[in-house]
PDB file of N, CA and C in Angstrom:
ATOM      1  N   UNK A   1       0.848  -1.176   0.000  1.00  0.00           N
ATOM      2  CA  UNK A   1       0.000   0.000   0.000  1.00  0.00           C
ATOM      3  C   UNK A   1       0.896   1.242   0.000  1.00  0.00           C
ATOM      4  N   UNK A   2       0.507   2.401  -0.726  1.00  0.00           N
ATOM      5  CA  UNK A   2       1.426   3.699  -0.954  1.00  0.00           C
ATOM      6  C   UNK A   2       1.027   4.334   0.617  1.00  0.00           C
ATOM      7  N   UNK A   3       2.036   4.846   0.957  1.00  0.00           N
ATOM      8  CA  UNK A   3       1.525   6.267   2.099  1.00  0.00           C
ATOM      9  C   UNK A   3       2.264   7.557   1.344  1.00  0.00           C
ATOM     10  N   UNK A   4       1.460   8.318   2.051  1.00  0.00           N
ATOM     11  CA  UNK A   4       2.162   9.688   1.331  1.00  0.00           C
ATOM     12  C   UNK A   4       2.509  10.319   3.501  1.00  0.00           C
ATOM     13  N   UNK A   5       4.390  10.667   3.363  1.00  0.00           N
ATOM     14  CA  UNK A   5       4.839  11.129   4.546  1.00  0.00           C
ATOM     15  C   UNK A   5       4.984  12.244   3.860  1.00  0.00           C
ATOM     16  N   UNK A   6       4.161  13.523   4.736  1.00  0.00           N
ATOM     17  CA  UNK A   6       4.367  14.821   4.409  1.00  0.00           C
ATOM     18  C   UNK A   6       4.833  15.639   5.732  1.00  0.00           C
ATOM     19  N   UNK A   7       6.350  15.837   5.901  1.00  0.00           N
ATOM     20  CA  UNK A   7       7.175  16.032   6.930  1.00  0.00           C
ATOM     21  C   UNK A   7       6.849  17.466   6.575  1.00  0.00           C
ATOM     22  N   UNK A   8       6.871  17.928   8.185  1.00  0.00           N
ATOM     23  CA  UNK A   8       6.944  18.855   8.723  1.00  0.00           C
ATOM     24  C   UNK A   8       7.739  19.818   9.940  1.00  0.00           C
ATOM     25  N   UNK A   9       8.105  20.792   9.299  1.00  0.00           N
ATOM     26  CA  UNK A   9       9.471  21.270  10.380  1.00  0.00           C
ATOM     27  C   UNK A   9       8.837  22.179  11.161  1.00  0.00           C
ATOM     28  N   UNK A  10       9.509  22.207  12.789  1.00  0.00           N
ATOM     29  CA  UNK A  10       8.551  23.378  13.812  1.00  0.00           C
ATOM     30  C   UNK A  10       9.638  24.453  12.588  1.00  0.00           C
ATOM     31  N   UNK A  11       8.974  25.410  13.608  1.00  0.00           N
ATOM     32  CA  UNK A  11       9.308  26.920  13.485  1.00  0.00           C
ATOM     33  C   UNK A  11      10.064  27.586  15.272  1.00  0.00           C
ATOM     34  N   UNK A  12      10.058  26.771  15.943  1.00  0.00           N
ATOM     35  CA  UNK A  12      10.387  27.046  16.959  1.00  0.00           C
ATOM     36  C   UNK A  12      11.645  26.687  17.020  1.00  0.00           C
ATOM     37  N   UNK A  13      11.848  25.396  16.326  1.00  0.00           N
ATOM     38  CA  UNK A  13      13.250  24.803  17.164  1.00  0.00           C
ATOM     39  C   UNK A  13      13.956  25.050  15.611  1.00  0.00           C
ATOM     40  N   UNK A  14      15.687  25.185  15.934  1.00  0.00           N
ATOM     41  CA  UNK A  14      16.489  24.488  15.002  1.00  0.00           C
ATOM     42  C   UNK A  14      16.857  23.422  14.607  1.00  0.00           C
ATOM     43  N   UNK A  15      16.805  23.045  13.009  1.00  0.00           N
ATOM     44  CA  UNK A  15      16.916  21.077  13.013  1.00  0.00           C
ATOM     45  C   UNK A  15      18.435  21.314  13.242  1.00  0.00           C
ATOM     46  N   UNK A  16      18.693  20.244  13.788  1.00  0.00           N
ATOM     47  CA  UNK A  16      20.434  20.049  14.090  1.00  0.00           C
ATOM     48  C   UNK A  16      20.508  18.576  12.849  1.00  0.00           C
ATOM     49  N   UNK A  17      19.392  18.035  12.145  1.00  0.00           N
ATOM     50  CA  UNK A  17      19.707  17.140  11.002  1.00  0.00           C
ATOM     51  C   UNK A  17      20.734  17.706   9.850  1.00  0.00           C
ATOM     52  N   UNK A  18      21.316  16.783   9.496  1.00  0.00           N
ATOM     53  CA  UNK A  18      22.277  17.840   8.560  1.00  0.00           C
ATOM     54  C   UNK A  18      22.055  17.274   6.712  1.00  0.00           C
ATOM     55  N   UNK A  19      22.205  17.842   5.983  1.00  0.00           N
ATOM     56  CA  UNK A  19      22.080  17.141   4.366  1.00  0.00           C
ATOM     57  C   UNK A  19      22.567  15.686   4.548  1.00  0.00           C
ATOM     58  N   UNK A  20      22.965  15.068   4.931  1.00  0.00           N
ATOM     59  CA  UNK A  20      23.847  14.153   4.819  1.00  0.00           C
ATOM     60  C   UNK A  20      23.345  13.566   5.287  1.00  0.00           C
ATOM     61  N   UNK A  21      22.354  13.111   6.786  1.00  0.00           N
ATOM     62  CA  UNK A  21      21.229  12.681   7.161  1.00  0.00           C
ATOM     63  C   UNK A  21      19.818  12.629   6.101  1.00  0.00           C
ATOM     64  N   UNK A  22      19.441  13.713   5.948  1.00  0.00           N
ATOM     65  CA  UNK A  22      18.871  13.548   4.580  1.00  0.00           C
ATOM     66  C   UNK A  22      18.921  12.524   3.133  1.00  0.00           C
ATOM     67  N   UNK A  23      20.591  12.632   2.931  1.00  0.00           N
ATOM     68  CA  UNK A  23      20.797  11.738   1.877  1.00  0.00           C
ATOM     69  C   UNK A  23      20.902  10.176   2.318  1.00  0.00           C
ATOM     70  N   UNK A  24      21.355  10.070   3.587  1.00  0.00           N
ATOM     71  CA  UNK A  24      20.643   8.428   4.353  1.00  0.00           C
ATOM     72  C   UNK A  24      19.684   7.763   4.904  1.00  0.00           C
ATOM     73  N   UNK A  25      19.237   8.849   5.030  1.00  0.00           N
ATOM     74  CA  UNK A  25      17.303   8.515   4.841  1.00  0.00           C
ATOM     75  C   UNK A  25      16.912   7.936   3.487  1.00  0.00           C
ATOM     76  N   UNK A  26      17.072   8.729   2.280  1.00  0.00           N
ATOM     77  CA  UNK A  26      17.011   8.701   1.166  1.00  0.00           C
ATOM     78  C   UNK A  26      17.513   7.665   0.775  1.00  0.00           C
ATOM     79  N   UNK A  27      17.881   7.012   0.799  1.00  0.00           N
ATOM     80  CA  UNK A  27      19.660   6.191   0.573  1.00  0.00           C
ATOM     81  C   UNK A  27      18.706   4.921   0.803  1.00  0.00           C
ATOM     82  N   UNK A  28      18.640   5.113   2.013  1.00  0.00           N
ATOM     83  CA  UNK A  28      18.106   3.616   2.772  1.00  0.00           C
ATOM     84  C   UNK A  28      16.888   3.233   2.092  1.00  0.00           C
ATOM     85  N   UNK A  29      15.889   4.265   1.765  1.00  0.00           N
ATOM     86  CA  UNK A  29      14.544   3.895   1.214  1.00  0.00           C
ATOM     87  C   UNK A  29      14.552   3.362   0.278  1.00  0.00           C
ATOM     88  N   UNK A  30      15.566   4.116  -1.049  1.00  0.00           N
ATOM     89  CA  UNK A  30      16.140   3.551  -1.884  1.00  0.00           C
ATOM     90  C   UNK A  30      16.213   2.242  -1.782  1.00  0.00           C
ATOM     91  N   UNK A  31      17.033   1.833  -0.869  1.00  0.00           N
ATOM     92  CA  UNK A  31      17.487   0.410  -0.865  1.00  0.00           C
ATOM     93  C   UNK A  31      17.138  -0.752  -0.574  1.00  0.00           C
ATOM     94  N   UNK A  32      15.663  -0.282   0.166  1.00  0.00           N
ATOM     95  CA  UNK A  32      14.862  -1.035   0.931  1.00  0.00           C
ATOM     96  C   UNK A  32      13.609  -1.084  -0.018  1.00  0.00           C
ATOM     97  N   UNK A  33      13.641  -0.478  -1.349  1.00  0.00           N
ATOM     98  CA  UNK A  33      12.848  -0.886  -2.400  1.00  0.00           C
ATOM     99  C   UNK A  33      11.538  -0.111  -2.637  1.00  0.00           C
ATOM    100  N   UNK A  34      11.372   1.039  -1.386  1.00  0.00           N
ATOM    101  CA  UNK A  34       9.723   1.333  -0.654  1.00  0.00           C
ATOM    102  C   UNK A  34       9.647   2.654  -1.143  1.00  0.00           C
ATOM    103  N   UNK A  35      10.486   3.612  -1.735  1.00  0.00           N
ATOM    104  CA  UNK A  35      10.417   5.031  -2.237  1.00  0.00           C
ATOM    105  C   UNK A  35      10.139   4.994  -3.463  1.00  0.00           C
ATOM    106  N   UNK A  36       9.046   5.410  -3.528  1.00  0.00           N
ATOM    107  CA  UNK A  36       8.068   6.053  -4.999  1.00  0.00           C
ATOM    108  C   UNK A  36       8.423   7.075  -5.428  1.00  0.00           C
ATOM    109  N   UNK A  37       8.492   7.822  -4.525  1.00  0.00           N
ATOM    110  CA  UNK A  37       8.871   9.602  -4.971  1.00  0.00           C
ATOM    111  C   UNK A  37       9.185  10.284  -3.706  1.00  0.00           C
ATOM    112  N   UNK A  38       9.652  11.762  -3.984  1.00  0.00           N
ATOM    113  CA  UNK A  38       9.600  12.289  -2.816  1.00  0.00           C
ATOM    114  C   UNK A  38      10.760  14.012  -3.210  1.00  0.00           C
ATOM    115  N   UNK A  39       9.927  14.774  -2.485  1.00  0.00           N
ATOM    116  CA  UNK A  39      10.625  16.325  -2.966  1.00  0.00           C
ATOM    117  C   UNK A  39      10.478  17.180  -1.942  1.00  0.00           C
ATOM    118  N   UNK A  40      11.493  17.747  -1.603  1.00  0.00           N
ATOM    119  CA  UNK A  40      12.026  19.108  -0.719  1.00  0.00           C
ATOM    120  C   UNK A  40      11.104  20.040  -1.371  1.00  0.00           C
ATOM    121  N   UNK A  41      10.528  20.938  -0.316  1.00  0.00           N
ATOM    122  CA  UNK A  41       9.642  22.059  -1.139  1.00  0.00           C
ATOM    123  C   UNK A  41      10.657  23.475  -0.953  1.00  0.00           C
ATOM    124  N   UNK A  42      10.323  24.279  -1.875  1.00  0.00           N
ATOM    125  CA  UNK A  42      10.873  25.915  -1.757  1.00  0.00           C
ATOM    126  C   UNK A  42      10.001  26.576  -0.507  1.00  0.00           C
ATOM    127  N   UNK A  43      10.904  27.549  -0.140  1.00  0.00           N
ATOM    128  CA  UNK A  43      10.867  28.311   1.586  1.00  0.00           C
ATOM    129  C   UNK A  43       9.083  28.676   1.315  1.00  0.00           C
ATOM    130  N   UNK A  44       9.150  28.820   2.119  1.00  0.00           N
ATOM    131  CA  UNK A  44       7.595  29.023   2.435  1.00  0.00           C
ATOM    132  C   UNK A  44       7.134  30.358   1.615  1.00  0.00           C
ATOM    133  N   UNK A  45       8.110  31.675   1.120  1.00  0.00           N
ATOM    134  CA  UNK A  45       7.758  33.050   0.893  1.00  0.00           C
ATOM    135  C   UNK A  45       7.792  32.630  -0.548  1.00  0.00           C
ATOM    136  N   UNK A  46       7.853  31.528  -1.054  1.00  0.00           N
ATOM    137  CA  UNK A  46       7.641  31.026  -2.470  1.00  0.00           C
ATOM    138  C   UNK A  46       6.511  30.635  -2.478  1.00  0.00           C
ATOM    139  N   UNK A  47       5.757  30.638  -1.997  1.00  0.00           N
ATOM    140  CA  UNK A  47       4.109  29.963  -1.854  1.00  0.00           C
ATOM    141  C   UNK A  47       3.257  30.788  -2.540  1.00  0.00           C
ATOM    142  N   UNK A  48       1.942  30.029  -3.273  1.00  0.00           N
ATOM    143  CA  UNK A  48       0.974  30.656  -3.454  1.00  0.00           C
ATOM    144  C   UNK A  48      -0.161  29.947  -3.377  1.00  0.00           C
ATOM    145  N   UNK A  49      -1.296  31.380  -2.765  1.00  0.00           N
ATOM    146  CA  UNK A  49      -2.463  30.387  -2.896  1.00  0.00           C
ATOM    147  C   UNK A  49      -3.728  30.699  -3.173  1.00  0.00           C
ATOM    148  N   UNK A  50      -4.578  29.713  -3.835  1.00  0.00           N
ATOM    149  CA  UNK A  50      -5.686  30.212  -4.743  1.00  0.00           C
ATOM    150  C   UNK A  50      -6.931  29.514  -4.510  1.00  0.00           C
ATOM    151  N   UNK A  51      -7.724  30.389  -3.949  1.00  0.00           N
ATOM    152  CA  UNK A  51      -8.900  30.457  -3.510  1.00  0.00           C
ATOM    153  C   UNK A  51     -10.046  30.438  -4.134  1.00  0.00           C
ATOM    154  N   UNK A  52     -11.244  29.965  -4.710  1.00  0.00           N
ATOM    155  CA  UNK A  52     -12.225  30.399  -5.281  1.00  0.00           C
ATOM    156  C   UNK A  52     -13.687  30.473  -4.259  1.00  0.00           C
ATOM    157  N   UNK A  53     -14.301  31.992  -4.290  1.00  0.00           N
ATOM    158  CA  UNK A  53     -15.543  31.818  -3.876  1.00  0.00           C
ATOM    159  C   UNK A  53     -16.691  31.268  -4.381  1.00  0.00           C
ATOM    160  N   UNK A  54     -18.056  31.308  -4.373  1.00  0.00           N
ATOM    161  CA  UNK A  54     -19.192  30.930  -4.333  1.00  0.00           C
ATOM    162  C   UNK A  54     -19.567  31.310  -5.808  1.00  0.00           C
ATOM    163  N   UNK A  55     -19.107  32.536  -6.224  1.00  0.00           N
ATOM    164  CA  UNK A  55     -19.311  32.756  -7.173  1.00  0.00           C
ATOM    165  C   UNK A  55     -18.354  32.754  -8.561  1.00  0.00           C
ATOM    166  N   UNK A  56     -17.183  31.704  -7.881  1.00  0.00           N
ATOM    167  CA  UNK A  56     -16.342  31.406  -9.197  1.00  0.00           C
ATOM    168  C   UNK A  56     -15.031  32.288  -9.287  1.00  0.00           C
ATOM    169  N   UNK A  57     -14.976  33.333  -8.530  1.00  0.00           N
ATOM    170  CA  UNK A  57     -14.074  34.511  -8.274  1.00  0.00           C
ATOM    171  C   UNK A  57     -12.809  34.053  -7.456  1.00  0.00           C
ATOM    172  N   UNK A  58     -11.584  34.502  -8.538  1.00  0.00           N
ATOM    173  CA  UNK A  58     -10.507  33.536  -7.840  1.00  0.00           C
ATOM    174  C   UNK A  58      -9.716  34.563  -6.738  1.00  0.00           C
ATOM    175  N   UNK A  59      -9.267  34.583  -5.658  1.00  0.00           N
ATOM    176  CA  UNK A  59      -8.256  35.008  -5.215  1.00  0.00           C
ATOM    177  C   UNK A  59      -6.659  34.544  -4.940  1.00  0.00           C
ATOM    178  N   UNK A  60      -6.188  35.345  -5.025  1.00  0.00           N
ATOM    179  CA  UNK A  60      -4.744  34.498  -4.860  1.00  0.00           C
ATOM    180  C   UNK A  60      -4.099  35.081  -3.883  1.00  0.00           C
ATOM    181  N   UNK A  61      -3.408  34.682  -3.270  1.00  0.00           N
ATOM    182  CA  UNK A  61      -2.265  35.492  -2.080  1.00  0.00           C
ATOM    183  C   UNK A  61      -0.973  34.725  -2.236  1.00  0.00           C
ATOM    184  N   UNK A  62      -0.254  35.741  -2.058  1.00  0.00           N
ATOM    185  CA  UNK A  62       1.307  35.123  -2.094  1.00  0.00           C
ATOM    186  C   UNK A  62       1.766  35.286  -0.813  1.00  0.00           C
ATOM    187  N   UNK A  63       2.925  34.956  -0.463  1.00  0.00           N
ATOM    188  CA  UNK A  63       3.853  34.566   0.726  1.00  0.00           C
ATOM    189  C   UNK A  63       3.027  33.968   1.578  1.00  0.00           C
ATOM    190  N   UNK A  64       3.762  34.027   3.155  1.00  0.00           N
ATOM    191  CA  UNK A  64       3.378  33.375   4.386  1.00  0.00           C
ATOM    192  C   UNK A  64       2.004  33.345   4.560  1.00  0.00           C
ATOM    193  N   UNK A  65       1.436  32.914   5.509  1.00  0.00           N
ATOM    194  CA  UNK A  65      -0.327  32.673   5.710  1.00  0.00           C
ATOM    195  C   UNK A  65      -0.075  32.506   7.452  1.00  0.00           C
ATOM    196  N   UNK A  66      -0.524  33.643   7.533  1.00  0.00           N
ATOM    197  CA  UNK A  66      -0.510  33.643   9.317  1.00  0.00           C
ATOM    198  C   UNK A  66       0.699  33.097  10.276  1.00  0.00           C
ATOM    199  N   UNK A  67       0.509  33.128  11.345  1.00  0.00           N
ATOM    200  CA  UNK A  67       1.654  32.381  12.481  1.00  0.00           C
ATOM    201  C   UNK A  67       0.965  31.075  12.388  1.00  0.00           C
ATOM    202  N   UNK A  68       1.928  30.335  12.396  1.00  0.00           N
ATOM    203  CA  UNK A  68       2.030  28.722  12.095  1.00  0.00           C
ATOM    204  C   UNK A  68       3.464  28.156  12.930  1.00  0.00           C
ATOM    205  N   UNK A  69       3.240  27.190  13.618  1.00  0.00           N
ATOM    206  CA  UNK A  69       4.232  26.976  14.701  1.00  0.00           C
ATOM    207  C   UNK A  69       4.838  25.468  13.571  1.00  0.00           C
ATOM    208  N   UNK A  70       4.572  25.315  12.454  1.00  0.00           N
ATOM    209  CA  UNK A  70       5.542  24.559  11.727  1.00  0.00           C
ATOM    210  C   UNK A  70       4.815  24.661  10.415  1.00  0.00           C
ATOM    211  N   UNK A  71       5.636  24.116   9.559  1.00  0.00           N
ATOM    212  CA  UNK A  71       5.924  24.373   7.847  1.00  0.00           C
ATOM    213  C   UNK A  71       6.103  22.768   7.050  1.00  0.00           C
ATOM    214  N   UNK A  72       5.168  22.677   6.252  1.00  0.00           N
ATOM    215  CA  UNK A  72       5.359  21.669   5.331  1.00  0.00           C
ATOM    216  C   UNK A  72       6.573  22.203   4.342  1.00  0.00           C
ATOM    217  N   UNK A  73       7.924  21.128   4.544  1.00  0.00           N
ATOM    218  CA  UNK A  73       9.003  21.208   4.085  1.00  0.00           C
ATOM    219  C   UNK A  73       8.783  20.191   3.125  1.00  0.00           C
ATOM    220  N   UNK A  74       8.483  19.005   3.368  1.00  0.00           N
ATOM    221  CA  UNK A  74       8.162  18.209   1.847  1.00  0.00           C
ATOM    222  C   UNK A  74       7.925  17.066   2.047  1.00  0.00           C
ATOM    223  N   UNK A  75       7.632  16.129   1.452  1.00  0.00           N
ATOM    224  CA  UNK A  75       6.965  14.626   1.720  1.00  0.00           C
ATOM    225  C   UNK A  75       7.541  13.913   0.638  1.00  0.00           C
ATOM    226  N   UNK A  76       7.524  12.331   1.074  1.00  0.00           N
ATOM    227  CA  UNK A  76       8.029  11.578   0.671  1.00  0.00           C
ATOM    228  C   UNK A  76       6.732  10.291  -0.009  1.00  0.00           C
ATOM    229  N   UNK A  77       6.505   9.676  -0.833  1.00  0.00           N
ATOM    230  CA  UNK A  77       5.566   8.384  -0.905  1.00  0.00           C
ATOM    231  C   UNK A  77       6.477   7.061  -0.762  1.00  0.00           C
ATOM    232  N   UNK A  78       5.709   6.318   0.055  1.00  0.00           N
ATOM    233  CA  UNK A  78       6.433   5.110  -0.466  1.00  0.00           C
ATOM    234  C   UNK A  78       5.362   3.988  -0.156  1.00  0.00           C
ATOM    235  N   UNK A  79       5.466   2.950  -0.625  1.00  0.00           N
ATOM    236  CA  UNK A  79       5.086   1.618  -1.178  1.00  0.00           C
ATOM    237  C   UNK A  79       5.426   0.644   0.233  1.00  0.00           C
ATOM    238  N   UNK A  80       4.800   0.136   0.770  1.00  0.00           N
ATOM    239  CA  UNK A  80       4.705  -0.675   2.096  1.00  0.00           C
ATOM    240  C   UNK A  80       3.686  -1.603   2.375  1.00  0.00           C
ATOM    241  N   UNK A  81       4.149  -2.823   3.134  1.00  0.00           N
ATOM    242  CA  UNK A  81       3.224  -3.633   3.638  1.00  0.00           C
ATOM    243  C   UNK A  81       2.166  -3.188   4.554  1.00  0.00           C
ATOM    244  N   UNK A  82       2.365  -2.208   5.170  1.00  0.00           N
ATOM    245  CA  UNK A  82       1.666  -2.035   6.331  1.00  0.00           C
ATOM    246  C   UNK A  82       1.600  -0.929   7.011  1.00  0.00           C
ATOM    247  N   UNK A  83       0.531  -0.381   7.404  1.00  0.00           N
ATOM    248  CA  UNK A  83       0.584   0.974   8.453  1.00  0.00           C
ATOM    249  C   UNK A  83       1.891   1.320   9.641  1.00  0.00           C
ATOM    250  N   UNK A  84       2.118   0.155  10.174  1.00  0.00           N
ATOM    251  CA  UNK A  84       3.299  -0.056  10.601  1.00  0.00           C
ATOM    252  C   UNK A  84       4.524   0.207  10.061  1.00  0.00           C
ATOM    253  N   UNK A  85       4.631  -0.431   8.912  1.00  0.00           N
ATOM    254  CA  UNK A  85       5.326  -0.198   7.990  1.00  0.00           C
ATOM    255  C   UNK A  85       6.095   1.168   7.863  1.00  0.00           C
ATOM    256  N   UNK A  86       4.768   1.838   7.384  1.00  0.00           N
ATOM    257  CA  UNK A  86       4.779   3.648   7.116  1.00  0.00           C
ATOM    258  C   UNK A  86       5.405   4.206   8.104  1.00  0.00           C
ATOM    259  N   UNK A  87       4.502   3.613   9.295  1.00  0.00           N
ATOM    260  CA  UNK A  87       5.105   4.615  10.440  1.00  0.00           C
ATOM    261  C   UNK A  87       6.809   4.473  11.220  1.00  0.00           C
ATOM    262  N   UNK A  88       6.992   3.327  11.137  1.00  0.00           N
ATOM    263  CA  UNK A  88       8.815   2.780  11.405  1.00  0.00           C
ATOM    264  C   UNK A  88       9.137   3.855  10.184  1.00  0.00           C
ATOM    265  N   UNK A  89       9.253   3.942   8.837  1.00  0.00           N
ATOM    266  CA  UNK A  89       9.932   5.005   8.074  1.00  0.00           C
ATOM    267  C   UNK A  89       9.739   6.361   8.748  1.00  0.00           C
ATOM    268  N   UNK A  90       8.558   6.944   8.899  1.00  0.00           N
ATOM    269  CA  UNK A  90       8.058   8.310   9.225  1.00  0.00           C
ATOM    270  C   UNK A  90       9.370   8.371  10.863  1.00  0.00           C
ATOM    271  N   UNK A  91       9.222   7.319  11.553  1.00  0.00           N
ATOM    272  CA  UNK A  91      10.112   7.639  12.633  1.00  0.00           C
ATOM    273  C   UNK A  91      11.332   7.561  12.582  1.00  0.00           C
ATOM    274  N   UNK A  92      11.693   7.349  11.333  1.00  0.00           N
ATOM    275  CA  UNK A  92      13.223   7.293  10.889  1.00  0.00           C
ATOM    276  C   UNK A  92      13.440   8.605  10.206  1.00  0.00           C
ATOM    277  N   UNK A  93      12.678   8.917  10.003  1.00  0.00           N
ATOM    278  CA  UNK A  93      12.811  10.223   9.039  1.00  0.00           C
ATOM    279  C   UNK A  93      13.387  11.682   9.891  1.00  0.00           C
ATOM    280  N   UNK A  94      14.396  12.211   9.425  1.00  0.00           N
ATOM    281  CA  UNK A  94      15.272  13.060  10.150  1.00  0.00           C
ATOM    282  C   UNK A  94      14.089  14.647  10.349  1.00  0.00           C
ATOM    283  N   UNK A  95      13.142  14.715   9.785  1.00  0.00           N
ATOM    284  CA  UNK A  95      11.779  15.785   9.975  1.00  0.00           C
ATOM    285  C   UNK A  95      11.133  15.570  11.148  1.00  0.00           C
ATOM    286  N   UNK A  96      11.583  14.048  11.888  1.00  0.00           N
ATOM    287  CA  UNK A  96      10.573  13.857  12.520  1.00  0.00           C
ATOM    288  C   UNK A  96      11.347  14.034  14.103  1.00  0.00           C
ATOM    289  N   UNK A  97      12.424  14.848  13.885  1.00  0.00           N
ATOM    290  CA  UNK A  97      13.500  14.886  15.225  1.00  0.00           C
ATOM    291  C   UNK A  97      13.111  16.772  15.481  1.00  0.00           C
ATOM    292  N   UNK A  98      13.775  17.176  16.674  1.00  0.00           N
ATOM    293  CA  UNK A  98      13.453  18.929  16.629  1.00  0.00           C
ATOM    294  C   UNK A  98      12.402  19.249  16.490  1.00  0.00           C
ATOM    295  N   UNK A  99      11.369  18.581  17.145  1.00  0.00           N
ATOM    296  CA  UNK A  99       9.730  19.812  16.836  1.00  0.00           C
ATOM    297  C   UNK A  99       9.436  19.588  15.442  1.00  0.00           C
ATOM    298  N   UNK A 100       9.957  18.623  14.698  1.00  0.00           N
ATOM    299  CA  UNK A 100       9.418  18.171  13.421  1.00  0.00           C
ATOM    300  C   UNK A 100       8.611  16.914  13.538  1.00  0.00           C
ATOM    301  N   UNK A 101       7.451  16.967  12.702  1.00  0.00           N
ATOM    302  CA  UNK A 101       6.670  15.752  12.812  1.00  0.00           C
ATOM    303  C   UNK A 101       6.545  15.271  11.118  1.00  0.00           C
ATOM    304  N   UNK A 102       5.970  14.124  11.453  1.00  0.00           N
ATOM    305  CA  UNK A 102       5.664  13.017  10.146  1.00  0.00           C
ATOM    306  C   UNK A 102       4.247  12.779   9.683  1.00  0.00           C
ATOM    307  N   UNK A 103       3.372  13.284   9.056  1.00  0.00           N
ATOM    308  CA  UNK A 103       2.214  13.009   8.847  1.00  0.00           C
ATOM    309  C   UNK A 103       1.645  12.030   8.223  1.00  0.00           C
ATOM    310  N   UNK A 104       1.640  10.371   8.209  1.00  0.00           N
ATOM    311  CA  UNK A 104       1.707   9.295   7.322  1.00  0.00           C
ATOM    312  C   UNK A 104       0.164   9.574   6.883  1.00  0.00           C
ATOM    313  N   UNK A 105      -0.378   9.497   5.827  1.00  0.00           N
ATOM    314  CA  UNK A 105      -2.018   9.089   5.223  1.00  0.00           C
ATOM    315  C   UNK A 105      -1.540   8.031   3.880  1.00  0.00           C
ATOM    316  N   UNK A 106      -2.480   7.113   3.789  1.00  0.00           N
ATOM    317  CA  UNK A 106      -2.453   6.282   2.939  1.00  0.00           C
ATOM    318  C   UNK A 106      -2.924   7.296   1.670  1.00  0.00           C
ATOM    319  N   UNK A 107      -2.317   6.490   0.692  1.00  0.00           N
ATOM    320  CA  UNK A 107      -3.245   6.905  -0.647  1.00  0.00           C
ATOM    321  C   UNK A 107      -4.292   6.335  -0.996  1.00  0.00           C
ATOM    322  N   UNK A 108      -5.566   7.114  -1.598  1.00  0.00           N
ATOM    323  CA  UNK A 108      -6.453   6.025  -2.212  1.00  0.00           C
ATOM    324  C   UNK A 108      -6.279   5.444  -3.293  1.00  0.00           C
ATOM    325  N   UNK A 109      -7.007   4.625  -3.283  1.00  0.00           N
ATOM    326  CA  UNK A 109      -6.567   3.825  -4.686  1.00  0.00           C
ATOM    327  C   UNK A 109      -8.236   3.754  -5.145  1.00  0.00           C
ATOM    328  N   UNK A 110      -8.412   4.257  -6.259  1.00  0.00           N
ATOM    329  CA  UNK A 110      -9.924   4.544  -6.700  1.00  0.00           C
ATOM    330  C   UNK A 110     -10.169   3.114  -7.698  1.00  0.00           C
ATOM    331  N   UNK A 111      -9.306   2.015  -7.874  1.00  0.00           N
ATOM    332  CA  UNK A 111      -9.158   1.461  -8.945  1.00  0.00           C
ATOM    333  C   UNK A 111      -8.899   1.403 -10.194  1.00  0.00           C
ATOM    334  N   UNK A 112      -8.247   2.290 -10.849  1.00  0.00           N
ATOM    335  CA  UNK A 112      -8.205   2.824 -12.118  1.00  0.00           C
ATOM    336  C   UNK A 112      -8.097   2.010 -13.242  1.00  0.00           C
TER     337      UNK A 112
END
């Protein structure tokens, strides 16, 4: 079954994870056969977002969106036996150290 881990960094703390942690996270998933995909997002003041009301009328806003005590930095999918599964990765995952958390949700699968 796919999960989609969409890691999240506080805003409070500093990660003391370093790139290199990153690339053995990566590394390992790799190797362990279970990584589908997965992407680092741009800083948060790269954001945009688009709204439509009732009557079809779009709005858009750029940069930050209020005080938020953490930031979707980026998510990973991967391919697993089991909820368990997901979650042993999500707790390996260097996002999920420093006031960073792991958000595992399965994907649906609509049957296609």
């Amino acid at each position: 079954m796919k999960y989609m881990l969409l890691i999240y960094a506080s805003t409070a703390h500093e990660p003391t994870c370093t790139f290199e942690d990153w690339q053995d996270y990566e590394k390992s998933m790799r190797d362990a056969g279970v990584l589908v995909s997965g992407h680092a997002l741009q800083d948060l003041v790269t954001a945009t977002s688009v709204q439509v009301d009732a009557d079809g009328r779009r709005t858009v806003t750029d940069g930050p969106f209020g005080e938020s005590r953490e930031v979707l930095g980026g998510y990973d999918v991967i391919d697993v036996g089991s909820l368990d599964e997901a979650l042993d990765w999500a707790a390996r995952c260097p996002g999920s150290r420093d006031g960073g958390r792991v958000v595992v949700r399965p994907i649906a699968d609509f049957g296609d």
